[in-house]
Protein backbone atom coordinates (compact mmCIF):
# COMPACT_ATOMS: atom_id res chain seq x y z
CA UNK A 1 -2.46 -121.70 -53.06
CA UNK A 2 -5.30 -121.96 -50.76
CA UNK A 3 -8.34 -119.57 -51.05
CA UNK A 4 -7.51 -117.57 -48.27
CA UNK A 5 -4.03 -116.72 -49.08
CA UNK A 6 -5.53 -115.87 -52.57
CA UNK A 7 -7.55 -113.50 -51.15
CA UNK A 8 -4.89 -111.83 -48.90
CA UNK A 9 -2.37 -111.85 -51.81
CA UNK A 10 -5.15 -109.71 -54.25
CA UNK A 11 -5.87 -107.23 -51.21
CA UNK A 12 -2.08 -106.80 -50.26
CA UNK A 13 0.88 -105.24 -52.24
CA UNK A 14 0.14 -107.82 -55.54
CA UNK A 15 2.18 -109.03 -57.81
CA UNK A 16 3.68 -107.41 -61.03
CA UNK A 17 1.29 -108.70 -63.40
CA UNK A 18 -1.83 -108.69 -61.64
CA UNK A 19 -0.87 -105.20 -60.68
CA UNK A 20 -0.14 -104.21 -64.40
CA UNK A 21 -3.08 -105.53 -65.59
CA UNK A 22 -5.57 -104.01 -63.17
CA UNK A 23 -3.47 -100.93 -63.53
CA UNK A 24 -3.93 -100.53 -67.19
CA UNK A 25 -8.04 -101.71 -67.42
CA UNK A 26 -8.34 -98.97 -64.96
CA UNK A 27 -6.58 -96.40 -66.54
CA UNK A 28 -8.45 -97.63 -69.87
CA UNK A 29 -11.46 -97.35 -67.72
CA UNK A 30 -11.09 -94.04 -66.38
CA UNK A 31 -9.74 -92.79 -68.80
CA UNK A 32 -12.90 -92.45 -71.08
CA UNK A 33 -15.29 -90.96 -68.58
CA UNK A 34 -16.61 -87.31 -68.99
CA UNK A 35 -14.25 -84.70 -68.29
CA UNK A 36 -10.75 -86.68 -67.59
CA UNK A 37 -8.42 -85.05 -69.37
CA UNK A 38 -5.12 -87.38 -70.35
CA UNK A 39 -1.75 -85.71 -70.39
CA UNK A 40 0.87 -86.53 -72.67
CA UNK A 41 2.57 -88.68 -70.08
CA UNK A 42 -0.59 -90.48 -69.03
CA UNK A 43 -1.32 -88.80 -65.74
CA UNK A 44 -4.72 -88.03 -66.31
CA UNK A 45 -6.87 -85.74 -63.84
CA UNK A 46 -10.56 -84.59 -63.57
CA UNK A 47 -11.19 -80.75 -61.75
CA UNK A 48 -14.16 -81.42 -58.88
CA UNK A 49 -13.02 -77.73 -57.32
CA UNK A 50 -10.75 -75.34 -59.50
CA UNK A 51 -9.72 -73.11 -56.23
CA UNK A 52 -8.84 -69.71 -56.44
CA UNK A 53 -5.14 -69.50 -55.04
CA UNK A 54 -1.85 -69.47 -56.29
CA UNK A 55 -0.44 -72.21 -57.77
CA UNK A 56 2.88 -74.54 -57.01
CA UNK A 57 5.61 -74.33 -58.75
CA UNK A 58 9.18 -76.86 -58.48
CA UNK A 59 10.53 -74.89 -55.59
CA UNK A 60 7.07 -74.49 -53.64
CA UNK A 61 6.44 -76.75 -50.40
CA UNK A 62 2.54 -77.84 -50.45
CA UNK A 63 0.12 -78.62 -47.80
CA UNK A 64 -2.73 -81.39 -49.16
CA UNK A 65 -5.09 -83.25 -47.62
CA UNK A 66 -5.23 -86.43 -49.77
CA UNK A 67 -6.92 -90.02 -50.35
CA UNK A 68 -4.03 -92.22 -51.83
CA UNK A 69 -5.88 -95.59 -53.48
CA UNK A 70 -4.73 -98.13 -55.19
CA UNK A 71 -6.46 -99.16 -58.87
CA UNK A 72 -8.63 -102.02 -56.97
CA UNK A 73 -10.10 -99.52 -54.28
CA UNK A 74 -7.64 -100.08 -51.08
CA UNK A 75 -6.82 -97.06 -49.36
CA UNK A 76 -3.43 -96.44 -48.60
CA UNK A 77 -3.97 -92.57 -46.51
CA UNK A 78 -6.30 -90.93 -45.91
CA UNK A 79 -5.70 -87.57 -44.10
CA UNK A 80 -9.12 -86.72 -44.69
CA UNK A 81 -10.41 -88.54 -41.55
CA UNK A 82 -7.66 -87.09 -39.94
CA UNK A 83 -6.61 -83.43 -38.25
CA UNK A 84 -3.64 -83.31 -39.75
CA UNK A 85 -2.80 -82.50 -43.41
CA UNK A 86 0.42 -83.67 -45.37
CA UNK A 87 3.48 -81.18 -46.06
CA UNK A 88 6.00 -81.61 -48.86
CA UNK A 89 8.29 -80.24 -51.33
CA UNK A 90 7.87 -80.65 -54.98
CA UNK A 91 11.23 -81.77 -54.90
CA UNK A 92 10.00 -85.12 -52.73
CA UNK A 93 6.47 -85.67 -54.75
CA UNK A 94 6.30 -88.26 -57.46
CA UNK A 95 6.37 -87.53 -60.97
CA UNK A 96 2.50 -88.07 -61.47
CA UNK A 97 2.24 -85.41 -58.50
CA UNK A 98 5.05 -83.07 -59.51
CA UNK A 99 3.23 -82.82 -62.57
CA UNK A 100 -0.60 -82.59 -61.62
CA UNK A 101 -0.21 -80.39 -58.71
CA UNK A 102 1.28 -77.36 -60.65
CA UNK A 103 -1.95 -77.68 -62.79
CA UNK A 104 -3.88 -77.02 -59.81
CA UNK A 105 -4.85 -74.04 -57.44
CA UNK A 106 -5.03 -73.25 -53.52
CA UNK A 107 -8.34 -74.43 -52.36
CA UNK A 108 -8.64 -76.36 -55.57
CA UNK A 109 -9.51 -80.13 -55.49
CA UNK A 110 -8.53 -82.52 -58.39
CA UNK A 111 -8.77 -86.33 -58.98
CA UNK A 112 -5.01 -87.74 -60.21
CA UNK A 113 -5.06 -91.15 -61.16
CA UNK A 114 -1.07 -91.67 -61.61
CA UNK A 115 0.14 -94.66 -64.13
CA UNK A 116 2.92 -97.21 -62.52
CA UNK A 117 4.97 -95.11 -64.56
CA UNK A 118 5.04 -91.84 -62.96
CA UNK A 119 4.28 -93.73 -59.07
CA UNK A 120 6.88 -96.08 -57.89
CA UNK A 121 7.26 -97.97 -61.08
CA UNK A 122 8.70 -101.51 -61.13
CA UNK A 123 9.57 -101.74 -58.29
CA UNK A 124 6.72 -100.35 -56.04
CA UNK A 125 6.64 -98.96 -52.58
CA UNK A 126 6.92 -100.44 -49.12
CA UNK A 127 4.35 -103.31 -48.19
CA UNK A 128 1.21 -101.68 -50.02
CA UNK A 129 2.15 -100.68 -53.34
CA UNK A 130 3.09 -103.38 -55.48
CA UNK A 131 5.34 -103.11 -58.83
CA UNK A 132 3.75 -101.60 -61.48
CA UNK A 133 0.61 -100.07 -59.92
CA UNK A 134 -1.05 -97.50 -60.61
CA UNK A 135 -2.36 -94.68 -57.94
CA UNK A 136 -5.19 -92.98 -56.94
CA UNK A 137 -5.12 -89.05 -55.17
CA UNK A 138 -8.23 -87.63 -54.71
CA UNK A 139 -6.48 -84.49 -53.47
CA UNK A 140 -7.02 -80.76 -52.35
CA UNK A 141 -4.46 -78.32 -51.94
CA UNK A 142 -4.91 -76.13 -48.86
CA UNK A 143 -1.92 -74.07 -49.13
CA UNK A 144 1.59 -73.28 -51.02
CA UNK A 145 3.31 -72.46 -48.57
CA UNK A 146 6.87 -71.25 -50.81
């Protein structure tokens, strides 16, 4: 494999153990730094805003603005450098969101980082994200809107 297609392969979707292994160093990582907090499942989540709001629950539909990263720094959205924000149900949101989200307020802002595990798993998502990878959400919730 030439240099080049190294290169393009490590910034791309990446493979299931490369992904797994930069996954879990990250999480390991992260992980210890001052004021993550670890859930039993692994999801684990630091508070930069606590809002004042209501919160989600399963039913609600949720209006975010949201920075979506993988563990080695690629952005996958961004809605931040955008106008418009992202709407979904509960019902549609990963686990690792499903999860974190109800922990959080309107107006609140909260750093998720997600384990392969409670993303897309094995098998991964689309052409960015790879089996087995971890996520980053640096996310604020703007509104529930049910």
């Amino acid at each position: 494999m030439s240099r080049k297609s190294d290169k393009k392969q490590r910034r791309g979707r990446g493979g299931a153990g490369q992904n797994r292994a930069e996954s879990e160093a990250f999480l390991k990582k992260n992980g210890s730094k001052p004021g993550v907090i670890t859930t039993a499942s692994g999801l684990q989540y630091t508070i930069k805003d606590p809002g004042t709001g209501k919160s989600p629950d399963e039913w609600s539909t949720v209006e975010v603005n949201q920075r979506i990263l993988l563990a080695n720094g690629t952005i996958i959205k961004n809605t931040y450098d955008g106008i418009e924000t992202d709407t979904f149900t509960m019902a549609e949101a990963i686990d690792g969101l499903k999860e974190g989200l109800v922990l959080m307020k309107e107006g609140g802002k909260f750093r998720f980082v997600v384990p392969a595990n409670l993303a897309w798993g094995k098998r991964g998502s689309g052409r960015t994200i790879g089996p087995h990878a971890a996520l980053i959400f640096d996310i604020r919730l703007e509104k529930v809107i049910r």
